[in-house]
PDB file of N, CA and C in Angstrom:
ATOM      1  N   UNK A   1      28.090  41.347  32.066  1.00  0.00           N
ATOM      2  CA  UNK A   1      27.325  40.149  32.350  1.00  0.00           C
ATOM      3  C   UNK A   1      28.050  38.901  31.841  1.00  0.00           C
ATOM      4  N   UNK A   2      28.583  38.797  30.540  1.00  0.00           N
ATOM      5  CA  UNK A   2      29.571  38.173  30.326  1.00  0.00           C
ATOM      6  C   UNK A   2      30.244  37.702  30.646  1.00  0.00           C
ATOM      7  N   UNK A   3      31.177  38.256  31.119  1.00  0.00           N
ATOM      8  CA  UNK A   3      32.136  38.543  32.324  1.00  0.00           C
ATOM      9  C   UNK A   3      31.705  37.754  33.723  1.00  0.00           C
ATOM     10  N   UNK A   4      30.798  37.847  34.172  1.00  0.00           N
ATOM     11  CA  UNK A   4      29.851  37.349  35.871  1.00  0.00           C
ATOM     12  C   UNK A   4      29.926  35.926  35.083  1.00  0.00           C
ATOM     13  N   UNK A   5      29.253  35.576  33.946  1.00  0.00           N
ATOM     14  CA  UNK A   5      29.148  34.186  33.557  1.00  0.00           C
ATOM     15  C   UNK A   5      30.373  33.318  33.410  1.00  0.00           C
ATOM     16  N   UNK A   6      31.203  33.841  32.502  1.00  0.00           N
ATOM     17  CA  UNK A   6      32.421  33.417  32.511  1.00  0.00           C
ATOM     18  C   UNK A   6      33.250  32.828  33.833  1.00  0.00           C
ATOM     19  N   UNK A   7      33.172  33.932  34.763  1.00  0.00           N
ATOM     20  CA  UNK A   7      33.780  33.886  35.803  1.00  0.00           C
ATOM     21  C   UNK A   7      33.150  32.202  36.671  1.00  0.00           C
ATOM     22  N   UNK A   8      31.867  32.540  36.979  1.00  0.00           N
ATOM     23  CA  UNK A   8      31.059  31.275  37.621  1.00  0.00           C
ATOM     24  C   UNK A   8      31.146  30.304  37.182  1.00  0.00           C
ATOM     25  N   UNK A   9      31.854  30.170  35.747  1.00  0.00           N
ATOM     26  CA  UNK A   9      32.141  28.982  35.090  1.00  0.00           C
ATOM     27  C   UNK A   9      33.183  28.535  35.336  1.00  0.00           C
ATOM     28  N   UNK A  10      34.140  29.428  35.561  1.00  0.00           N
ATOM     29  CA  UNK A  10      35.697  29.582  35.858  1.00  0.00           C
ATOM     30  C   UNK A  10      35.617  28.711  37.311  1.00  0.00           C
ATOM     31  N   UNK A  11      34.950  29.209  38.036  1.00  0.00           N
ATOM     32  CA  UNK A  11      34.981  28.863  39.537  1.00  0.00           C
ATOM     33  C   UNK A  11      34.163  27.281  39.761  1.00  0.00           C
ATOM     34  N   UNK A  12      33.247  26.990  38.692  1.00  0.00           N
ATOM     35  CA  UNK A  12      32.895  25.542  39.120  1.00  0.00           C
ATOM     36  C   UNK A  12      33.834  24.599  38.850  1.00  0.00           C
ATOM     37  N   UNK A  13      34.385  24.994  37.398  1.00  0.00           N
ATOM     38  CA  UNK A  13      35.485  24.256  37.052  1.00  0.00           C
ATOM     39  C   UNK A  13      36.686  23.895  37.816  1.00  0.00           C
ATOM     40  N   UNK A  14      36.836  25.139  38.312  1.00  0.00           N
ATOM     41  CA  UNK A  14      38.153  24.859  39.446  1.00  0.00           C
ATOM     42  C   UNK A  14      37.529  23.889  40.544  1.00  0.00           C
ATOM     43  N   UNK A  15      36.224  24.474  41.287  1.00  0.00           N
ATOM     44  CA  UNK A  15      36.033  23.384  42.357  1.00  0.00           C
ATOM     45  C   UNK A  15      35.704  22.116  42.278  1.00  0.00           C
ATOM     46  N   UNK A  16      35.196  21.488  40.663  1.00  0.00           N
ATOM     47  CA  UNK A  16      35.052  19.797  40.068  1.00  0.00           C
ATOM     48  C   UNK A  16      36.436  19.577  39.939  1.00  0.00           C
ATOM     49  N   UNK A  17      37.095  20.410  39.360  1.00  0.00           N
ATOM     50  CA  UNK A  17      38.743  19.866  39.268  1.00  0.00           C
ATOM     51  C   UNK A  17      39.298  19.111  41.202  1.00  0.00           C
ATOM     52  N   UNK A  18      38.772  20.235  41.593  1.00  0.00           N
ATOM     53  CA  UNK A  18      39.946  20.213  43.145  1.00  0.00           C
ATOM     54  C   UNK A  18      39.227  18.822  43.750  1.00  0.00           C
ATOM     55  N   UNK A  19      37.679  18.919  43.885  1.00  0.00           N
ATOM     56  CA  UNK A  19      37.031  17.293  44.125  1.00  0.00           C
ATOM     57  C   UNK A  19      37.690  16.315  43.523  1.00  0.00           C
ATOM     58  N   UNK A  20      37.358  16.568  42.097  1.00  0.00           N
ATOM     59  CA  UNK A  20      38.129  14.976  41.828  1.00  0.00           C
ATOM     60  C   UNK A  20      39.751  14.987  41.308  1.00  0.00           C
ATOM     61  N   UNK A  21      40.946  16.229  41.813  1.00  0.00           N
ATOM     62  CA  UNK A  21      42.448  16.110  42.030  1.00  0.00           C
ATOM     63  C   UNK A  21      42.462  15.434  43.425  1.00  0.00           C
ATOM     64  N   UNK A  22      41.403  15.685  44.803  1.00  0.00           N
ATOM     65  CA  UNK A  22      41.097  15.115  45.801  1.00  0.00           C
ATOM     66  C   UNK A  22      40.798  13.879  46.025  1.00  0.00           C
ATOM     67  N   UNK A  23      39.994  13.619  45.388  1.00  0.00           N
ATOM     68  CA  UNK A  23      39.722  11.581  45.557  1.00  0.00           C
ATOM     69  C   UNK A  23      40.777  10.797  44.678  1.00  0.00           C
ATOM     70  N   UNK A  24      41.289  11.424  43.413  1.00  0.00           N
ATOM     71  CA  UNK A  24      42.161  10.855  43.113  1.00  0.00           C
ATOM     72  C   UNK A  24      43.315  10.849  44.037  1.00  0.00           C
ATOM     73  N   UNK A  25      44.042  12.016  44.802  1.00  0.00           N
ATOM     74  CA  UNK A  25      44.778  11.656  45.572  1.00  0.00           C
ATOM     75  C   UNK A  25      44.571  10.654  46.891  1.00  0.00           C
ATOM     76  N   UNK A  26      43.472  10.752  47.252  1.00  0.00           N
ATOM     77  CA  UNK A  26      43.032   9.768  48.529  1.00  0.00           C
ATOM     78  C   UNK A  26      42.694   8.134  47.755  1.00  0.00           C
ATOM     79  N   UNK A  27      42.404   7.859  46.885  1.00  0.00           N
ATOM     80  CA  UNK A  27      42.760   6.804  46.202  1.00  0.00           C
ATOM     81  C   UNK A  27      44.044   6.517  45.994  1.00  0.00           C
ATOM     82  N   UNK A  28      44.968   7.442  45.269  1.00  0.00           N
ATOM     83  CA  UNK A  28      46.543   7.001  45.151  1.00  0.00           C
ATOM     84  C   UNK A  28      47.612   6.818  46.730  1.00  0.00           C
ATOM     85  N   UNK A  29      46.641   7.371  47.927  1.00  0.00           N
ATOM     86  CA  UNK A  29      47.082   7.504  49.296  1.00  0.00           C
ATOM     87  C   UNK A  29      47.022   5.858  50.175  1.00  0.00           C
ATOM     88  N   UNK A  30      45.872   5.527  49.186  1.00  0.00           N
ATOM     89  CA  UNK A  30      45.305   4.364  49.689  1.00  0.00           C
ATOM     90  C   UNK A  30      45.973   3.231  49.254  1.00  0.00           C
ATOM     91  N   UNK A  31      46.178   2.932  47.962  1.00  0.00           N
ATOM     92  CA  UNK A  31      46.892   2.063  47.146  1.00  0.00           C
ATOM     93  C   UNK A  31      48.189   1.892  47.684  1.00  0.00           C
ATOM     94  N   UNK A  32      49.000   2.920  47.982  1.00  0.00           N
ATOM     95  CA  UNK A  32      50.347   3.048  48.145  1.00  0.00           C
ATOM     96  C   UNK A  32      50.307   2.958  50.266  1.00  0.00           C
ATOM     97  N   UNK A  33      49.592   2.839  50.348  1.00  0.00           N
ATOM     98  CA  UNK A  33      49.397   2.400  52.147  1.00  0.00           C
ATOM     99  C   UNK A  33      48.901   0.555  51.807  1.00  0.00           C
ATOM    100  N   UNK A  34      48.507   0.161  51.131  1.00  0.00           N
ATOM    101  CA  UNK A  34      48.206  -0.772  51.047  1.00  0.00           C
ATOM    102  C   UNK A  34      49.026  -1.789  50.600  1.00  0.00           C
ATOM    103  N   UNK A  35      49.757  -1.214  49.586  1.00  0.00           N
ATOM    104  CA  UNK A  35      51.028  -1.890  49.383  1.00  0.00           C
ATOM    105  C   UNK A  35      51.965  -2.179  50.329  1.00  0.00           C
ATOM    106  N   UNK A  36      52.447  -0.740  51.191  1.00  0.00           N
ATOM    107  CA  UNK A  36      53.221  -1.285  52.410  1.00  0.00           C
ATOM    108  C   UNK A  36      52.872  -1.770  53.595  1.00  0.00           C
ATOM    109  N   UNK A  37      51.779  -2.108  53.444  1.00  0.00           N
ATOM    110  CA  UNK A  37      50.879  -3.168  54.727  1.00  0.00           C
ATOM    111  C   UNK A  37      51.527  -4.107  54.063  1.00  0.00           C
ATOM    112  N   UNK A  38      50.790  -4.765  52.734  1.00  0.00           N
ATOM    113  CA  UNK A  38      52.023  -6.269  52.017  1.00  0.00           C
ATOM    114  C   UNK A  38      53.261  -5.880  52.466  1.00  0.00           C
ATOM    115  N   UNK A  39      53.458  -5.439  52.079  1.00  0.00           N
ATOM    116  CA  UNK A  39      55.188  -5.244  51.743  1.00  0.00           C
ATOM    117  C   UNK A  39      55.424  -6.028  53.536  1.00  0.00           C
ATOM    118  N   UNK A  40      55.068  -5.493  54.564  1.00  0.00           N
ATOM    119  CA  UNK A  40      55.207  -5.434  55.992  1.00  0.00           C
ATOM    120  C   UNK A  40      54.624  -6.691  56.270  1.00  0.00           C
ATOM    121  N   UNK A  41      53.496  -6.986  56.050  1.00  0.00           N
ATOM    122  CA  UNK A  41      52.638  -8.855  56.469  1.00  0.00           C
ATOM    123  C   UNK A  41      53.609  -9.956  56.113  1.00  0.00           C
ATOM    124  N   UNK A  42      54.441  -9.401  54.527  1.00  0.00           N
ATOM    125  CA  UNK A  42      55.313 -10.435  53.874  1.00  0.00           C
ATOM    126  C   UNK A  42      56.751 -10.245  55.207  1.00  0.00           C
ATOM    127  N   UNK A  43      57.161  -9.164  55.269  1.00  0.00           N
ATOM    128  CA  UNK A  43      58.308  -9.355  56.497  1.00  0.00           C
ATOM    129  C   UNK A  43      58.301  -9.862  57.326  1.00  0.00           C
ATOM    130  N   UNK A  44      57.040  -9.978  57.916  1.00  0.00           N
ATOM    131  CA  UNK A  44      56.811 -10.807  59.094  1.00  0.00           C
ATOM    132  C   UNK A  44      56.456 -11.859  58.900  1.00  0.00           C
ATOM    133  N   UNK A  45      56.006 -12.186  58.068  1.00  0.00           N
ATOM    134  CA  UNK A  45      55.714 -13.996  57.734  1.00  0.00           C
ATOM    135  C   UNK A  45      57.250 -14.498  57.324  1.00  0.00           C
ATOM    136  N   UNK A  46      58.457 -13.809  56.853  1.00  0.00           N
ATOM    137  CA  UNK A  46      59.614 -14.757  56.641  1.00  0.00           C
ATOM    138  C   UNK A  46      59.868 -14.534  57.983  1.00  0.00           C
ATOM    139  N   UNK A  47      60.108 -13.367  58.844  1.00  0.00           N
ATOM    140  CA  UNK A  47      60.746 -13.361  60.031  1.00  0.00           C
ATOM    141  C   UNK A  47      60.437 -14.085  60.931  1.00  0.00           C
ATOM    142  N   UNK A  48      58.971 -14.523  60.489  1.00  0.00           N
ATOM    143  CA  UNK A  48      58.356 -15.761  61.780  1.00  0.00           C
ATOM    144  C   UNK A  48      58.895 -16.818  60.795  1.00  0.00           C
ATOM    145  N   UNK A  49      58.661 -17.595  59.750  1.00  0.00           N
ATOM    146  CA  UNK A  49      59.367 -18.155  59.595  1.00  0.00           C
ATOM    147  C   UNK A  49      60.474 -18.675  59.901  1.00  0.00           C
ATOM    148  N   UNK A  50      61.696 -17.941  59.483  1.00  0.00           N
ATOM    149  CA  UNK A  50      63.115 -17.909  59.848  1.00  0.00           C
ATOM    150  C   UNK A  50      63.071 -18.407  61.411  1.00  0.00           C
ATOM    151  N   UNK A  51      62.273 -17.629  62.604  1.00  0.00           N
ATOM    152  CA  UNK A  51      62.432 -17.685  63.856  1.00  0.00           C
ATOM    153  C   UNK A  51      62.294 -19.329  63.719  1.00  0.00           C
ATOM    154  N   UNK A  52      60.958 -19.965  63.135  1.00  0.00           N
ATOM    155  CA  UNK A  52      60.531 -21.322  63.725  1.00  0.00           C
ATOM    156  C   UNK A  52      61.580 -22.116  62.702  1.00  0.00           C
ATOM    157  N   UNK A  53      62.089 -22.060  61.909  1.00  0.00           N
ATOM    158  CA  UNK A  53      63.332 -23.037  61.677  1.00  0.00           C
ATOM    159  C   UNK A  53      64.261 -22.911  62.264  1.00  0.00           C
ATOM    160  N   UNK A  54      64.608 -21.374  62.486  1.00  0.00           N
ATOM    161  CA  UNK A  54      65.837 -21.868  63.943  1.00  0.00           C
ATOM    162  C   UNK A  54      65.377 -22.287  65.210  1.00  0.00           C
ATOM    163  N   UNK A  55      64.222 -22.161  65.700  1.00  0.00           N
ATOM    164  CA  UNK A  55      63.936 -22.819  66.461  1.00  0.00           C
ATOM    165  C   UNK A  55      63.780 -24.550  66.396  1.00  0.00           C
ATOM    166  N   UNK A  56      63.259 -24.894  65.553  1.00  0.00           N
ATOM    167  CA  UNK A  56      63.460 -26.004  65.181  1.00  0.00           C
ATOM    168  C   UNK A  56      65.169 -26.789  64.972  1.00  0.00           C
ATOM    169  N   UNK A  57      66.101 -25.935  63.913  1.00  0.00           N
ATOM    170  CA  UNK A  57      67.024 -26.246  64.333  1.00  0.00           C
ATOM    171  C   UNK A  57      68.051 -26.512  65.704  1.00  0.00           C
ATOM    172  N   UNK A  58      67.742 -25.656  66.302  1.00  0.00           N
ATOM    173  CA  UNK A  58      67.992 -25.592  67.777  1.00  0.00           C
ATOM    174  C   UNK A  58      68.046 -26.739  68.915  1.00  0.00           C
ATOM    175  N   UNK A  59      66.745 -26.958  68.640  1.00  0.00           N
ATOM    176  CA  UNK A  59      65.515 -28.769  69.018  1.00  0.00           C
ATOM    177  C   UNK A  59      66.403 -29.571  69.010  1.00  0.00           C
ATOM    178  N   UNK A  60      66.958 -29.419  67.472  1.00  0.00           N
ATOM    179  CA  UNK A  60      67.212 -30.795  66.905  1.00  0.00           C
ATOM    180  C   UNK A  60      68.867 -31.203  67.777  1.00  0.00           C
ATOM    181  N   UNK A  61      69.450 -29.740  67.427  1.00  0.00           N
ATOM    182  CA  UNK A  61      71.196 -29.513  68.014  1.00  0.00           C
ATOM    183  C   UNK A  61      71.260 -29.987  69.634  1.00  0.00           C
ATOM    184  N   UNK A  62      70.091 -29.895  69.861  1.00  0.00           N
ATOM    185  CA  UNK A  62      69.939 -29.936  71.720  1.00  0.00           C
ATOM    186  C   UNK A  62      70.046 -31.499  71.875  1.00  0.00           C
ATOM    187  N   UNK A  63      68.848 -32.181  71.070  1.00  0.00           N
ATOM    188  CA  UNK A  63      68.693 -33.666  71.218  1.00  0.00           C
ATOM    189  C   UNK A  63      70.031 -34.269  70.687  1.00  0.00           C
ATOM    190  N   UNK A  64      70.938 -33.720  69.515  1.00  0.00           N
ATOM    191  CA  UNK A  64      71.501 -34.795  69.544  1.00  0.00           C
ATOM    192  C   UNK A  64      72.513 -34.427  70.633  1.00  0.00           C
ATOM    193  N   UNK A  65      73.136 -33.328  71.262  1.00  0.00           N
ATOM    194  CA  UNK A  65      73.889 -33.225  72.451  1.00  0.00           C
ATOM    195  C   UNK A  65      73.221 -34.097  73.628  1.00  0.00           C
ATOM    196  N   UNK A  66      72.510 -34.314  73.420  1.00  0.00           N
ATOM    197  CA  UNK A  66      71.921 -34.908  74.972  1.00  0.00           C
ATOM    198  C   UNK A  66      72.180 -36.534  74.973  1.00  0.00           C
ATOM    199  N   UNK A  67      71.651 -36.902  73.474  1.00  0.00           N
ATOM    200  CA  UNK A  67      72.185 -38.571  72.590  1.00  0.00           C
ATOM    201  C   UNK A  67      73.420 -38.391  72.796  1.00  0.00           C
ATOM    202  N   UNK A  68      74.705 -37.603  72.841  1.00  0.00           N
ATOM    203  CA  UNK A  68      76.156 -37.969  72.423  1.00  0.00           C
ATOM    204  C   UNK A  68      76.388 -38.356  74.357  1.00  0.00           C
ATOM    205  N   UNK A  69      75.910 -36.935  75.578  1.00  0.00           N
ATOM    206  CA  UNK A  69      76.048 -37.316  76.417  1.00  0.00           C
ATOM    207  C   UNK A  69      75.630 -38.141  76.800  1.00  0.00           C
ATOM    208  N   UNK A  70      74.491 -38.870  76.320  1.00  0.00           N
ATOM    209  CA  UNK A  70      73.762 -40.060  77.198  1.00  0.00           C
ATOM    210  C   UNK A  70      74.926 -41.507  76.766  1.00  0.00           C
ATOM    211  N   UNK A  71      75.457 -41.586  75.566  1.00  0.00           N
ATOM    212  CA  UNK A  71      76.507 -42.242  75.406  1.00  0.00           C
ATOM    213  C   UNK A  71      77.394 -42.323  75.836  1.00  0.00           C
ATOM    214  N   UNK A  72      77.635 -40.935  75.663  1.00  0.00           N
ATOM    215  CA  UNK A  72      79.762 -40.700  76.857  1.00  0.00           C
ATOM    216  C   UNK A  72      79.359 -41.289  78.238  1.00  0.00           C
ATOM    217  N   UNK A  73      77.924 -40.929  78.727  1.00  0.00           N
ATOM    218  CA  UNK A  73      77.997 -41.192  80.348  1.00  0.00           C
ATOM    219  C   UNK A  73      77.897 -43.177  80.585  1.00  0.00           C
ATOM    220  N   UNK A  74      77.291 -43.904  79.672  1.00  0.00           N
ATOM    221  CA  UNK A  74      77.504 -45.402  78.904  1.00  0.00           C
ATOM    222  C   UNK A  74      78.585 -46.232  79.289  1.00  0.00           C
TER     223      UNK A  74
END
């Protein structure tokens, strides 16, 4: 009888362990997915960045080519 008790004790323990080795891992699953969402929002905010200053630079390289020809043609 001992033994039967022991055992059922044995077995809840293991299955409160495996629940909460379980949410702790789906918590540590979560954190670390969440980070590389940042990690990824931040890449794309310099890469759009970067795009609209060279685009902007671009603008600017165009107008003054168009100012030098509107002179040469003068």
């Amino acid at each position: 009888m001992e033994f039967n008790t022991l055992s059922l004790i044995l077995c809840i323990a293991l299955v409160v362990i495996g629940v909460v080795c379980f949410f702790i891992g789906i918590t540590y699953r979560k954190k670390v997915a969440e980070k590389e969402i940042g990690s990824a929002e931040e890449e794309a905010r310099r890469i759009i960045n970067e795009s609209i200053k060279g685009g902007e630079n671009k603008k600017r390289e165009m107008l003054l080519e168009a100012k030098e020809e509107i002179h040469k043609s003068r």
